[in-house]
Protein backbone atom coordinates (compact mmCIF):
# COMPACT_ATOMS: atom_id res chain seq x y z
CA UNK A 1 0.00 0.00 0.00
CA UNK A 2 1.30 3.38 -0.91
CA UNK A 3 1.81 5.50 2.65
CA UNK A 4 0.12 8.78 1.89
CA UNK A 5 3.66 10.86 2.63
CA UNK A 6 4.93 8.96 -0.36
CA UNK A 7 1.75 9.85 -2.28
CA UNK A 8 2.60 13.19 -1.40
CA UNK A 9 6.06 13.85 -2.87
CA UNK A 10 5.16 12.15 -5.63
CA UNK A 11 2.44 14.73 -6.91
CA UNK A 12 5.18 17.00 -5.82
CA UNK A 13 7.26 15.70 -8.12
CA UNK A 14 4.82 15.39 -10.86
CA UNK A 15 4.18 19.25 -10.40
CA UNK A 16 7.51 19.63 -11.23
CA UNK A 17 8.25 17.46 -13.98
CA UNK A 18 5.44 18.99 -15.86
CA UNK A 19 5.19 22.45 -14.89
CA UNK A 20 2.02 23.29 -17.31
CA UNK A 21 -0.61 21.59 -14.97
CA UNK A 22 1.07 23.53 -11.78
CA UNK A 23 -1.47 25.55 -10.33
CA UNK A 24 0.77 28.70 -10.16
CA UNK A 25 2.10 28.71 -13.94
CA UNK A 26 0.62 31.55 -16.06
CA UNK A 27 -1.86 31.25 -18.43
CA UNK A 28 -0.07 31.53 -21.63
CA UNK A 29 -0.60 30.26 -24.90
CA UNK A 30 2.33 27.32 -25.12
CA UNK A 31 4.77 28.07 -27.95
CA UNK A 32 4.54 25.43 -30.34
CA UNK A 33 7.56 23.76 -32.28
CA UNK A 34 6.19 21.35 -35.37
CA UNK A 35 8.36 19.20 -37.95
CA UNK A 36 9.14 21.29 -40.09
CA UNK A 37 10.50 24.44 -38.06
CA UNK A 38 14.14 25.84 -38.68
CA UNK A 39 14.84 27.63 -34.71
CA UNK A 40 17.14 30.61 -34.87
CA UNK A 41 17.89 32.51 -32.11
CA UNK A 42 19.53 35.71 -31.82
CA UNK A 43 21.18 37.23 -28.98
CA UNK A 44 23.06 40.29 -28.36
CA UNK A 45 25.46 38.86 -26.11
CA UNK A 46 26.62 35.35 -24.99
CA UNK A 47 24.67 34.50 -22.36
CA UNK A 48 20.90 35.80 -23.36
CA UNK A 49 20.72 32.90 -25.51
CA UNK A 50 20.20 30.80 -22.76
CA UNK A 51 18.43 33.04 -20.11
CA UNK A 52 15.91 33.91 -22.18
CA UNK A 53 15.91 30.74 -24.52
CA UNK A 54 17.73 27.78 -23.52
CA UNK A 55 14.18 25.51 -22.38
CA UNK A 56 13.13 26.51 -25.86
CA UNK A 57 16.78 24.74 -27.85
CA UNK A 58 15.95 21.88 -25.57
CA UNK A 59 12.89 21.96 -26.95
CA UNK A 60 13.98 22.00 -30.76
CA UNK A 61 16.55 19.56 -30.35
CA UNK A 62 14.65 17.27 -28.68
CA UNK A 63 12.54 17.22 -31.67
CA UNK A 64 15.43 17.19 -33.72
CA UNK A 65 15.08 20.45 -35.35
CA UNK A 66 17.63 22.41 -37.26
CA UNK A 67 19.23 25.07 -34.34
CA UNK A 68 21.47 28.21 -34.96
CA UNK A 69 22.43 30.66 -32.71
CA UNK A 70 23.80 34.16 -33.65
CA UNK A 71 25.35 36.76 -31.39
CA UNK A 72 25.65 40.36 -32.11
CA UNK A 73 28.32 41.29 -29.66
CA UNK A 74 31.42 39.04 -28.14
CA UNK A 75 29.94 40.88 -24.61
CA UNK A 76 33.55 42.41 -24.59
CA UNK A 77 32.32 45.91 -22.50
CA UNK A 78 31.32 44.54 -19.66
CA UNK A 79 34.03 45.67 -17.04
CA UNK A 80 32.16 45.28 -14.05
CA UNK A 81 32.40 40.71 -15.24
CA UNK A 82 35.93 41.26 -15.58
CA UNK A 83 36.73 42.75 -13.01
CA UNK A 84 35.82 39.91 -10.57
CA UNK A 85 36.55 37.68 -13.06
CA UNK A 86 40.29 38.49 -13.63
CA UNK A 87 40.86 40.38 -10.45
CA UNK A 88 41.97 43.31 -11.77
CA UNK A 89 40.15 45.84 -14.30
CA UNK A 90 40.90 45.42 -17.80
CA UNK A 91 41.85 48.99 -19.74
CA UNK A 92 44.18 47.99 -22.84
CA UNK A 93 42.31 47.37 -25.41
CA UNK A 94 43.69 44.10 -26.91
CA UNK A 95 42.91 42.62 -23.08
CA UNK A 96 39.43 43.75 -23.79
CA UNK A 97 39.61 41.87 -27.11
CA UNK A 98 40.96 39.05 -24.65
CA UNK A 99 37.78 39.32 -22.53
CA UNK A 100 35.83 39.35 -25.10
CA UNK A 101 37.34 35.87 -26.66
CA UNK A 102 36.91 34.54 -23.09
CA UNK A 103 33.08 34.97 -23.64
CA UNK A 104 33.40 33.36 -27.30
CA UNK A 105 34.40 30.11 -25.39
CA UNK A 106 31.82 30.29 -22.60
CA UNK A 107 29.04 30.12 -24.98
CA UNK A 108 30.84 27.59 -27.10
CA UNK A 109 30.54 25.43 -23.10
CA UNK A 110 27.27 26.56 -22.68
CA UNK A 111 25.95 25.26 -26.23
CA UNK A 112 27.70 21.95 -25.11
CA UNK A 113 25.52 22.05 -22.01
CA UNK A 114 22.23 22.40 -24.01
CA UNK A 115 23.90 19.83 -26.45
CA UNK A 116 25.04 21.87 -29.60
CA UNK A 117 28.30 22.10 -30.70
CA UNK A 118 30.41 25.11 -32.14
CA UNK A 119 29.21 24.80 -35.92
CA UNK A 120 25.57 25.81 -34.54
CA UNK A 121 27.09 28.89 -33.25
CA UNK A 122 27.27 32.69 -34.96
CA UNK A 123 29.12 35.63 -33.94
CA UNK A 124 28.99 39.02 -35.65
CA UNK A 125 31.37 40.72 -33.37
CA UNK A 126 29.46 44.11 -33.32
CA UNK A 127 30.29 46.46 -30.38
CA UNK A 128 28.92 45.63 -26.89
CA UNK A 129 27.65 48.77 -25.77
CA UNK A 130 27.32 50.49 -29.44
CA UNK A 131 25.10 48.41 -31.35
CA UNK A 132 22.04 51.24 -30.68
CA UNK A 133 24.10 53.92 -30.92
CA UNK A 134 25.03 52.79 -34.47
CA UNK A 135 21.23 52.11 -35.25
CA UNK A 136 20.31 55.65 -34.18
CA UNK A 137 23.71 57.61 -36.42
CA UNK A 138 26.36 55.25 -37.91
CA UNK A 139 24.98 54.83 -41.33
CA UNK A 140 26.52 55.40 -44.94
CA UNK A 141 28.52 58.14 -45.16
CA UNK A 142 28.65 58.71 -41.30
CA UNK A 143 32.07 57.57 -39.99
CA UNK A 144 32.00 54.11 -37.87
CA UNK A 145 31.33 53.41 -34.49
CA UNK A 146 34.24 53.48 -31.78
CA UNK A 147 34.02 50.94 -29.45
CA UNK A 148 34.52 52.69 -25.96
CA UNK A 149 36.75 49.63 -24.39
CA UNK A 150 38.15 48.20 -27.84
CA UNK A 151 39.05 51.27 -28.95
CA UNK A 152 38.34 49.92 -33.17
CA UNK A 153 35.88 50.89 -35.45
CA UNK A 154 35.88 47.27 -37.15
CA UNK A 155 35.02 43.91 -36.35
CA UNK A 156 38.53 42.39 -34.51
CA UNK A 157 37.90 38.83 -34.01
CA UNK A 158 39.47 36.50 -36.62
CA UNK A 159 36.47 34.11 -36.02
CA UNK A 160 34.10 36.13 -36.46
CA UNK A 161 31.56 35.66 -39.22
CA UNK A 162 32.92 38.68 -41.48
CA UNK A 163 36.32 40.24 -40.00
CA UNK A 164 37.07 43.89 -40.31
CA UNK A 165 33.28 43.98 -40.41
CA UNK A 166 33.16 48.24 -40.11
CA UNK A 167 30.84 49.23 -37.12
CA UNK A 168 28.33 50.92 -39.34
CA UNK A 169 24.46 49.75 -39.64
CA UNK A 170 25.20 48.79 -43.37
CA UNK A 171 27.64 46.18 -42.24
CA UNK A 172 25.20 44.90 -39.12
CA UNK A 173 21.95 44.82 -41.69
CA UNK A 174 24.59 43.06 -44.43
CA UNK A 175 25.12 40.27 -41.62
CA UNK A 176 22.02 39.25 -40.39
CA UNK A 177 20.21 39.01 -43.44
CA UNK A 178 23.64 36.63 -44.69
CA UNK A 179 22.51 34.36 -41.68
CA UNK A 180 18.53 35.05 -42.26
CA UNK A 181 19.10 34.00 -46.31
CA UNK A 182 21.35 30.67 -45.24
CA UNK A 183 19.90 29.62 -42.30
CA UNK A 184 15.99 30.18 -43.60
CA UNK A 185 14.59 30.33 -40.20
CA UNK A 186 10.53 29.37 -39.69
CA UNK A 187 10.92 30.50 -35.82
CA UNK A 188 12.85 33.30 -34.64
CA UNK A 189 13.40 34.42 -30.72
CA UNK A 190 15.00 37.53 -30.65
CA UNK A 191 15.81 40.16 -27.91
CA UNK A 192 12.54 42.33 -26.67
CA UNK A 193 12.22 46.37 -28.04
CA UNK A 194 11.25 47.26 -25.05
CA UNK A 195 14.12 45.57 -23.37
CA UNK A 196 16.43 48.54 -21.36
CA UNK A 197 19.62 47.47 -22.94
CA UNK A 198 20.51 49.03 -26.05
CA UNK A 199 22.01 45.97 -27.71
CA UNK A 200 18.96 44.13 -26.93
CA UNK A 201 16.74 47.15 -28.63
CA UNK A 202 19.58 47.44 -31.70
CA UNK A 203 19.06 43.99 -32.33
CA UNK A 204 15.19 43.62 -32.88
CA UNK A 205 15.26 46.77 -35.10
CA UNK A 206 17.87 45.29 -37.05
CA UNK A 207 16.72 41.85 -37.60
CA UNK A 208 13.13 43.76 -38.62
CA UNK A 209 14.20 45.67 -41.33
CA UNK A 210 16.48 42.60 -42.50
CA UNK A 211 13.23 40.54 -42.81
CA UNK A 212 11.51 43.35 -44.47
CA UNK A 213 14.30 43.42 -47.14
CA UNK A 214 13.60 39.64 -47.58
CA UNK A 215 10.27 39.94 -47.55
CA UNK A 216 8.95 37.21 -50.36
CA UNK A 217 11.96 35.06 -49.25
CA UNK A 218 10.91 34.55 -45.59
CA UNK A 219 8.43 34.75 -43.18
CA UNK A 220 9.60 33.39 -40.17
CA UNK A 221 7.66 33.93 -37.04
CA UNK A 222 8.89 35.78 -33.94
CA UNK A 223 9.27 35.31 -30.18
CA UNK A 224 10.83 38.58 -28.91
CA UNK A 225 11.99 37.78 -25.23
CA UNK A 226 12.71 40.10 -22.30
CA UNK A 227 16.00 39.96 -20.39
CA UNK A 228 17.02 43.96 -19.01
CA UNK A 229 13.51 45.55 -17.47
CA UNK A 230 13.88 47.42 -13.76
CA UNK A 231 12.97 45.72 -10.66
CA UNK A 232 12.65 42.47 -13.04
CA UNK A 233 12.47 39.68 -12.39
CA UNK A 234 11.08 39.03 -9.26
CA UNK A 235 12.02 37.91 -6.71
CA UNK A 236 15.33 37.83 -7.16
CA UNK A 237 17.87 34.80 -7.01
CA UNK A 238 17.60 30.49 -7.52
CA UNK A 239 13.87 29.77 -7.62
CA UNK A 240 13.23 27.06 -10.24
CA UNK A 241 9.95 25.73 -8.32
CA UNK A 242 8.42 29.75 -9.03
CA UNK A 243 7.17 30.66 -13.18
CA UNK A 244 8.44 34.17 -14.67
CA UNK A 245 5.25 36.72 -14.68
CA UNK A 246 5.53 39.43 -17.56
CA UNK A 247 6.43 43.40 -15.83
CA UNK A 248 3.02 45.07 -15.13
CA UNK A 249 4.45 48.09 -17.61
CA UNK A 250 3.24 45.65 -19.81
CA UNK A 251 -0.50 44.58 -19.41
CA UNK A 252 -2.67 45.25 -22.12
CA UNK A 253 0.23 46.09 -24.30
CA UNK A 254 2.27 43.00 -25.16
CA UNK A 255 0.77 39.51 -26.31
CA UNK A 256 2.67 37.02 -24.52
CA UNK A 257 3.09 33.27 -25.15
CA UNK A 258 5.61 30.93 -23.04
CA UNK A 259 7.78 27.84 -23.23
CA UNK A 260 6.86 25.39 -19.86
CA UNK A 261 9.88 23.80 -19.00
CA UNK A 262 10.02 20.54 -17.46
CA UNK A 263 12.72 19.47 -14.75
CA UNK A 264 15.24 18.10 -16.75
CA UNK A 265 15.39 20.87 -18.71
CA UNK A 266 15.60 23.40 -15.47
CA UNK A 267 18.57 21.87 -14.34
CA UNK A 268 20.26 21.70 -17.81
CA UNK A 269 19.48 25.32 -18.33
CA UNK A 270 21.09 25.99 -14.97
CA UNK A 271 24.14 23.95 -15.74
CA UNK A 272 24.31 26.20 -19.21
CA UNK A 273 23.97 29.55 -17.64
CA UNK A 274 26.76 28.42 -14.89
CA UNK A 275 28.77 27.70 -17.71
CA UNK A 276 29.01 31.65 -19.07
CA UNK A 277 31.30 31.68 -15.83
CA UNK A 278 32.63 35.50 -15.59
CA UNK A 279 29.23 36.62 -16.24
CA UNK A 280 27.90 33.79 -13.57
CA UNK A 281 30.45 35.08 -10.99
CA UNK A 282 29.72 38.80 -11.21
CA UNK A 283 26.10 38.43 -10.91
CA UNK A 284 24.63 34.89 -9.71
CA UNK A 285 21.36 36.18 -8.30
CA UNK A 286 20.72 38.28 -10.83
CA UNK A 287 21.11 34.94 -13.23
CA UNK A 288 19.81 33.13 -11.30
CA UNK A 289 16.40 34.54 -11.52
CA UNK A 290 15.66 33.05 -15.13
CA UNK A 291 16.29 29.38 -14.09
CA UNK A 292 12.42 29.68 -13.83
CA UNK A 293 9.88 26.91 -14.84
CA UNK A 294 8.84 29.10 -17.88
CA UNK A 295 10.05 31.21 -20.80
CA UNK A 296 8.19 34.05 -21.94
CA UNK A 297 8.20 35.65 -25.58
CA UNK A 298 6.05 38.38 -26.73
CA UNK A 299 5.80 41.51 -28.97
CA UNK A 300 3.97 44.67 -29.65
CA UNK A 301 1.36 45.03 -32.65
CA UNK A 302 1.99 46.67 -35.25
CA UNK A 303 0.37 50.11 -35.51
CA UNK A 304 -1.82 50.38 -38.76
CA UNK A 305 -2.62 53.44 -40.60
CA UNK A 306 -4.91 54.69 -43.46
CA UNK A 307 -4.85 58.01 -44.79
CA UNK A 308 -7.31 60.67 -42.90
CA UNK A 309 -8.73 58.15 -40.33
CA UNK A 310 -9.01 58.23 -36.99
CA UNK A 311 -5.94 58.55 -34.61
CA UNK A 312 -4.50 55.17 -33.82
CA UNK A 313 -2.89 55.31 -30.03
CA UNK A 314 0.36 53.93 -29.79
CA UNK A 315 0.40 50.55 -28.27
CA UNK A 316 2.54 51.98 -24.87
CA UNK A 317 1.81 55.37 -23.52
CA UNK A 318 4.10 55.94 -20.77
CA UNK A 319 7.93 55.82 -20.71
CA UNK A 320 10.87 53.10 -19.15
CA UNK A 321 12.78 55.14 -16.51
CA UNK A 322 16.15 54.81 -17.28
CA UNK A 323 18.54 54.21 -14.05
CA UNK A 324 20.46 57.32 -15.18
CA UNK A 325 17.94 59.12 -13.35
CA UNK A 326 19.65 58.55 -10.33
CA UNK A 327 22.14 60.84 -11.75
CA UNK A 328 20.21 64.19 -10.91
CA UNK A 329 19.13 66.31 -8.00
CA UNK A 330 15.78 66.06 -6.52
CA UNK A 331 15.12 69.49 -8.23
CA UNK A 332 15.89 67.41 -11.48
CA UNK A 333 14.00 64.99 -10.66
CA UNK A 334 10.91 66.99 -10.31
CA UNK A 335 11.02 67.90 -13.80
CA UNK A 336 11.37 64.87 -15.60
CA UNK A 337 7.89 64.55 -17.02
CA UNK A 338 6.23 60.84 -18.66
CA UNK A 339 4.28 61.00 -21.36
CA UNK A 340 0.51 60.39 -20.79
CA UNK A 341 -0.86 59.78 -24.59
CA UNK A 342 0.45 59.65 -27.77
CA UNK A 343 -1.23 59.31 -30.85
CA UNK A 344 -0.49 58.55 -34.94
CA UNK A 345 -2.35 59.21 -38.03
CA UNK A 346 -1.92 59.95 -41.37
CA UNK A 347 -3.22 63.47 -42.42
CA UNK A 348 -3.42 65.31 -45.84
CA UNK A 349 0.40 63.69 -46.71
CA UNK A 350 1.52 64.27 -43.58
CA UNK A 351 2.25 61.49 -40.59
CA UNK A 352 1.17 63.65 -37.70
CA UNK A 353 2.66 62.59 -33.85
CA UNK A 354 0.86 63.86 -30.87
CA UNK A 355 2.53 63.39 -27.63
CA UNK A 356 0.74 64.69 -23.97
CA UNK A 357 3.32 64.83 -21.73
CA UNK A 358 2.35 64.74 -17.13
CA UNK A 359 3.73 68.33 -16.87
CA UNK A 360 4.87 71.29 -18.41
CA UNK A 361 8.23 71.21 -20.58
CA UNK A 362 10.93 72.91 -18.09
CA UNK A 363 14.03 74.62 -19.12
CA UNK A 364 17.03 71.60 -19.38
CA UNK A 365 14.16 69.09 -20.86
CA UNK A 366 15.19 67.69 -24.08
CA UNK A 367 12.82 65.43 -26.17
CA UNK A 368 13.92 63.88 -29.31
CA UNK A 369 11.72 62.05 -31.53
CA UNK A 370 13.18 59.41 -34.38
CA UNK A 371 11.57 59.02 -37.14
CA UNK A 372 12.87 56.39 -39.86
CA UNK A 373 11.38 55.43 -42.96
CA UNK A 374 11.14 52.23 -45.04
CA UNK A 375 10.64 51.29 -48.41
CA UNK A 376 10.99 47.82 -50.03
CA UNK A 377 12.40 49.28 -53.06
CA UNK A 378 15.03 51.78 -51.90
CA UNK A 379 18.02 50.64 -49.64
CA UNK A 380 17.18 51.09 -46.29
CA UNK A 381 20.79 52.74 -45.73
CA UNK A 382 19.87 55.44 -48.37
CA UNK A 383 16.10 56.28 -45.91
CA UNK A 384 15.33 59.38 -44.35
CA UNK A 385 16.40 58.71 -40.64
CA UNK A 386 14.80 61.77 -38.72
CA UNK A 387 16.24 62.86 -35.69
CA UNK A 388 13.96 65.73 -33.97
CA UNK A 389 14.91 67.72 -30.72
CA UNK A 390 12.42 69.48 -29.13
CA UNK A 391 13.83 72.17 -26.71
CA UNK A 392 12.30 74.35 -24.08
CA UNK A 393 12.35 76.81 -26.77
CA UNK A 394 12.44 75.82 -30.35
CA UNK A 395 13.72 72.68 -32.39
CA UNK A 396 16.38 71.48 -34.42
CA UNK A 397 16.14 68.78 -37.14
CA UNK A 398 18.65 66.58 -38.49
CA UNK A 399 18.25 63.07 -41.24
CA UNK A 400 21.50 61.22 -40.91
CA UNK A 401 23.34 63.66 -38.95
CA UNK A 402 22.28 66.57 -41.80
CA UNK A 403 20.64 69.79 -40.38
CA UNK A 404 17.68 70.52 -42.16
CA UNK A 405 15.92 73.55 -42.23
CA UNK A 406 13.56 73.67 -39.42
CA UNK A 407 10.39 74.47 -41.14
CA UNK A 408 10.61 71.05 -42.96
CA UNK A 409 8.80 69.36 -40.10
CA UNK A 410 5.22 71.86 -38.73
CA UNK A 411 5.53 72.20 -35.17
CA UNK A 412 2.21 73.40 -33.01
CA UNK A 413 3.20 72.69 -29.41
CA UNK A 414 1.81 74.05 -26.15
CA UNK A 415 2.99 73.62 -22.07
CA UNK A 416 2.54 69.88 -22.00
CA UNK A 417 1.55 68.83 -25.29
CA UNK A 418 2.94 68.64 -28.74
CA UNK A 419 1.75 67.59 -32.37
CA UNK A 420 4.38 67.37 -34.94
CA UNK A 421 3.28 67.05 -38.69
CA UNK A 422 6.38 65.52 -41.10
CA UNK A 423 5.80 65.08 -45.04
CA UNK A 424 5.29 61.35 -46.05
CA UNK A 425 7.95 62.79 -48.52
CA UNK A 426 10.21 63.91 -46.08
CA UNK A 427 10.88 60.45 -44.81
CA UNK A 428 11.10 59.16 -48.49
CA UNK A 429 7.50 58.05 -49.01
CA UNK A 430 7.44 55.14 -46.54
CA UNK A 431 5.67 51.61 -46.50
CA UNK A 432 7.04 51.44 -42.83
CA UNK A 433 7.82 53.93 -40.21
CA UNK A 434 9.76 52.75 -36.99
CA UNK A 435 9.65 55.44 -34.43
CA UNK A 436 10.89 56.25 -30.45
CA UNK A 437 10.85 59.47 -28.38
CA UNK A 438 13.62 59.77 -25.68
CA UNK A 439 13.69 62.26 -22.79
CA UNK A 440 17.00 63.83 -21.36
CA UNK A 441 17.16 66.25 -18.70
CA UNK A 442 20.86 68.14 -18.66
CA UNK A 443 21.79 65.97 -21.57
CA UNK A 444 21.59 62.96 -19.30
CA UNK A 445 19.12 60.53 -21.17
CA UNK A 446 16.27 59.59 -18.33
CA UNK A 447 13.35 58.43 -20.34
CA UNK A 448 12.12 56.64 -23.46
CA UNK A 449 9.24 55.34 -25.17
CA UNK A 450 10.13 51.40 -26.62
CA UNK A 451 10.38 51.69 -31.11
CA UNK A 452 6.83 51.01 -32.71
CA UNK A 453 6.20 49.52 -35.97
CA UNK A 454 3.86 51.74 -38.06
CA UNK A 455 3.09 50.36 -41.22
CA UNK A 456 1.35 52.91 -43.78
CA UNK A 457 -1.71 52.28 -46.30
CA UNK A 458 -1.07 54.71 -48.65
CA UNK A 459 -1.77 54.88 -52.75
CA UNK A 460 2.04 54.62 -53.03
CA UNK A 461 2.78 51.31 -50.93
């Protein structure tokens, strides 16, 4: 007869095995893998691969599905790793190249963990800490990106995919639509755009255009996942028994579906994160926190316009705080305003952008606006990239670091609200807009809204 104690731990152990029936697991759609899926996923650093994605490899290899990973970055510009990691900080830039190697190998372990070798492995070698700010000014004729640490303006690893790569968002776009075209992916999981790292941001908008571009080759579905949100996730530290809930910024604005991981592959995913070992050793708990019984993936909709209707609201209407607000004084503080609605629509040629910001604009308030177009037959490099700063008194307007003249864009603004009206032709007749607002107070960058998809319905599309 079976004692009822022993009855006990097994249910226990049931719960855990198969996490979807456990009474405490969110009520997500279940991300489904079939036969004939190709599973790339991208990550802007080793190490995301598996903390946001490593039940989901199990998953595809299990089922004996083609795998690929790609990484932006080699992750070499994170100082605070190698500094507990080697002991000592690491300044000259060819030990930063060093550091950077030292990741190459850790994921190389961790893919052994999860049961992949080297040849399903990918790395770009873009700048850690510079993939957004090339998305946002390093393109065409603009010079390349500097990496801060690295101190090059060029891919430096030797096995990299393309070597001496130039830090530009030509050469990143070139890339990843290389490995989209080769690879021919059915399922993509990619980093979140509303993720706070910048790499993580860089590489969604990159990978989007890139599948725009191959639009007619492709169609792969995609599984944006979240790794770099404040106060996320909670709690903190080694709870595998506990499922990851979405941030509340999110409700109502993000679809989310989620990979239920069973036991085995908890522990395997814990072994693979352990093996990124300067990363592990810098911050455990922090790591720690995704070797969860779940894996969420999710992504805003895409905004949809048609000439003189209605305003469509943007699918988030309030900013991320940015930790760089604990740069300022409490008088700063004070200022820094969120913005309470924002609006699109398409009016008489013109995409018009409302924004109602919580207070009035204040003197040392910046807000820029980005604005970049795309159109399936021009080269996205060649696009109007619209760069808008909104002062406390008047506004400047650049398109790939050119100054244009400032009545190009009409401007009716009031105390704590402002509607900008830019020419369809302005931003080169777009099928596709992809558009952010930041907020800076003393040139320190505090707020910003996450990039939106806008796709246009227009006579010309």
């Amino acid at each position: 007869m079976i004692k009822r104690a022993d009855f006990l731990v097994f249910i226990l152990f049931f719960l855990w095995l198969y996490p979807a029936v456990a009474s405490d697991q969110p009520g997500f759609p279940e991300v489904e893998l079939t036969a004939q899926d190709r599973v790339l996923i991208m990550a802007p650093h080793p190490d995301d691969e598996v903390l946001g994605c490593a039940g989901i490899i199990q998953k595809a290899l299990a089922a004996k599905l083609p795998v690929k990973i790609v990484f932006l970055t080699y992750g070499d510009n994170n100082e605070w790793a190698f500094l507990l990691y080697r002991k000592h900080p690491v300044f000259v830039s060819r030990s930063v190249q060093g550091m950077g190697q030292v990741r190459h190998d850790e994921a190389i372990a961790a893919a052994k963990e999860m049961g992949l070798s080297a040849d399903n492995l990918i790395f770009l070698g873009y700048p850690d800490f510079g993939t957004y700010n090339i998305w946002l000014s390093h393109w065409g004729a603009a010079k390349a990106f500097k990496s801060m640490l690295t101190k090059v303006r060029a891919v430096p690893y030797s096995n990299a995919l393309r070597p001496d790569a130039a830090y530009k968002g030509d050469d990143i776009l070139k890339d990843i639509e290389t490995v989209l075209s080769d690879f021919k992916p059915t399922k993509i999981f990619l980093s979140h755009p509303g993720d706070h790292n910048g790499d993580h941001r860089a590489l969604y908008l990159f990978t989007r255009v890139a599948l725009w571009d191959l639009k007619g080759w492709m169609q792969p579905q995609l599984y944006p996942y979240l790794i770099h949100f404040k106060n996320w996730p909670l709690p903190r530290g080694y709870r595998p028994e506990m499922s990851i809930e979405p941030p509340g910024f999110f409700d109502e604005k993000v679809d989310w579906s989620a990979d239920n991981l069973a036991l085995p592959d908890v522990e395997q995913k814990e072994a693979a994160i352990r093996a990124h070992r300067s990363q592990y050793k810098s911050c455990p708990g922090y790591l720690s926190s995704f070797i969860r019984r779940n894996e969420l993936f999710g992504d805003y909709s895409v905004i949809k316009l048609i000439p003189d209707a209605l305003p469509v609201f943007f699918n988030e209407d309030e900013c991320h705080q940015l930790p760089t607000q604990e740069q300022l004084t409490d008088t700063q503080k004070a200022g820094v305003l969120g913005i309470e609605r924002r609006y699109v629509q398409l009016e008489k040629g013109n995409l018009v952008l409302s924004m109602r910001f919580s207070r009035p604009l204040v003197k040392g308030l910046g807000i820029t606006v980005y604005v970049f177009g795309f159109r399936q037959d021009t080269d996205f490099v060649q696009m109007p990239k619209l760069r808008i700063h909104l002062g406390f008194v008047g506004h400047s307007i650049y398109d790939r670091g050119r100054a244009l003249p400032k009545n190009s864009v009409r401007l009716v603004r009031s105390s704590r609200e402002v509607v900008l009206y830019i020419p369809l032709e302005l931003l080169g007749t777009p099928q596709r807009i992809l558009s952010s607002v930041t907020a800076s107070m003393s040139d320190v960058p505090v707020d910003w809204v996450s990039w939106q998809i806008i796709e246009l319905f227009t006579a010309n599309k």
